[in-house]
Protein backbone atom coordinates (compact mmCIF):
# COMPACT_ATOMS: atom_id res chain seq x y z
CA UNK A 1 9.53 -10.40 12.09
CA UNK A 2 6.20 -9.13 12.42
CA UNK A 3 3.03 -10.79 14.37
CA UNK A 4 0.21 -12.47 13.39
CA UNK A 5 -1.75 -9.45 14.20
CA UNK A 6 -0.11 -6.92 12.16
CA UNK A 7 -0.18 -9.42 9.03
CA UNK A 8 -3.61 -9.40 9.39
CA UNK A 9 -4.26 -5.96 9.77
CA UNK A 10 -2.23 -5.14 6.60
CA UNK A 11 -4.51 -8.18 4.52
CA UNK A 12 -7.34 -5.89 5.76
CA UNK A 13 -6.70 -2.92 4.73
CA UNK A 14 -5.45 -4.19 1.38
CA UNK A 15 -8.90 -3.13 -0.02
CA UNK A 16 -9.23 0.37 1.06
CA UNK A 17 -13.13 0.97 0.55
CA UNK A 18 -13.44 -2.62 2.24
CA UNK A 19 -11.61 -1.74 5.44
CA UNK A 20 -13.48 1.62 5.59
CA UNK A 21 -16.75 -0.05 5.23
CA UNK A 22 -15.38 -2.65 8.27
CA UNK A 23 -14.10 0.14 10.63
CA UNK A 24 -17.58 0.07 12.26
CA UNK A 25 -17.23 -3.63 13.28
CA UNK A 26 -13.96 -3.94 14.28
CA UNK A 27 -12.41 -3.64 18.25
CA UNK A 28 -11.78 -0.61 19.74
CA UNK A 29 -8.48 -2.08 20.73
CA UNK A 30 -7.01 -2.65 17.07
CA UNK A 31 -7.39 1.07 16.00
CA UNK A 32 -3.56 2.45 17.16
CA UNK A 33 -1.96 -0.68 15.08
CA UNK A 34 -4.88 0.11 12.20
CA UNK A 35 -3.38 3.29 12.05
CA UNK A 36 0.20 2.57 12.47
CA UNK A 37 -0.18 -0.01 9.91
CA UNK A 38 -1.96 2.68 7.28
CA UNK A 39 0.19 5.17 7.73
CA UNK A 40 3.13 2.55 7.28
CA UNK A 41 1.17 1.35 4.22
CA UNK A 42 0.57 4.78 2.60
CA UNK A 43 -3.66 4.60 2.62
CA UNK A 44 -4.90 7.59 2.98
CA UNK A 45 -8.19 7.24 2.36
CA UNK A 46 -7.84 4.56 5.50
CA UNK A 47 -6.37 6.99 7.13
CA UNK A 48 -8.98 9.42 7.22
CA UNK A 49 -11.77 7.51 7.97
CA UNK A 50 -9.80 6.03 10.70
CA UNK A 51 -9.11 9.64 12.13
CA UNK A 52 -13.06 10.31 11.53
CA UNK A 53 -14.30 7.30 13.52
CA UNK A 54 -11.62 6.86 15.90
CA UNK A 55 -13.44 5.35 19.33
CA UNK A 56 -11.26 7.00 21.86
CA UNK A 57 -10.77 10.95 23.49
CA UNK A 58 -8.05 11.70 22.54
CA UNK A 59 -6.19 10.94 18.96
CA UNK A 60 -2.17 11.49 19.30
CA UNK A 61 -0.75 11.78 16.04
CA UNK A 62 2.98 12.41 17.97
CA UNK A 63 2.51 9.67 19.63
CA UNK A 64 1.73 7.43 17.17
CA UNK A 65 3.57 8.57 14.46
CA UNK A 66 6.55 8.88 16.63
CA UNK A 67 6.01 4.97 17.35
CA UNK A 68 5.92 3.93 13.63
CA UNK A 69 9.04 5.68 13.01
CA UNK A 70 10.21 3.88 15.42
CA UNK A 71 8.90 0.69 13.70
CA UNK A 72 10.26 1.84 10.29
CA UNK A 73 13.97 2.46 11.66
CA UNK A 74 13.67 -1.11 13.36
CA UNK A 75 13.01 -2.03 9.56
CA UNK A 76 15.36 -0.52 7.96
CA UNK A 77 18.09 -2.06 10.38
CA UNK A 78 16.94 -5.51 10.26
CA UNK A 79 19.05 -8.02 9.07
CA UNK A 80 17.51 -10.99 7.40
CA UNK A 81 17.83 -14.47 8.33
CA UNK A 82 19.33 -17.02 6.97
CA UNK A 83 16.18 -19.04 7.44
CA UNK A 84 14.15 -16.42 5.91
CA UNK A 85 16.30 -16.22 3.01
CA UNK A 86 15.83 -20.13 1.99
C-alpha cells in the first residue's frame, strides 16, 4: 500500500513539463521520493531536471536507486488484499 505522499508525488509528475516547471517551488525534503518515484515511473525528462536542480551536496544514485529496487521487489512480492480486490 503506498502513502498519501507518494500518490501525490506520482499525480505530479504525471505532466512531465508541469513538474519540471514546479521543481523550483517544491521542498527540499520531497526530492529523494521525487526521484525514486521518476525513476519508478520511467520520466526521464523528470529525471534530468531533477538531477540538474537537485538542492543538496551530494546526489547518490547507489543509494537511491538501490532503495527503489528495493521498493520494486517489495512490489513484485505483494500480495493483494482481499479488500483491495472488492
Amino acid at each position: 500500500m503506498h502513502t498519501l505522499v507518494f500518490l501525490s508525488t506520482r499525480q505530479v509528475l504525471q505532466c512531465q513539463p508541469a513538474a519540471c516547471q514546479a521543481l523550483p517551488l517544491l521542498p527540499r525534503e520531497l526530492f529523494p521520493l521525487l526521484f525514486k518515484v521518476a525513476f519508478m515511473d520511467k520520466k526521464t525528462v523528470v529525471l534530468r531536471e531533477l538531477v540538474h536542480t537537485w538542492p543538496f551536496p551530494l546526489l547518490s544514485f547507489q543509494q537511491l536507486l538501490q532503495e527503489c529496487a528495493h521498493c520494486s521487489r517489495a512490489l513484485l512480492q505483494e500480495r493483494p488484499s482481499t479488500e483491495s480486490m472488492q
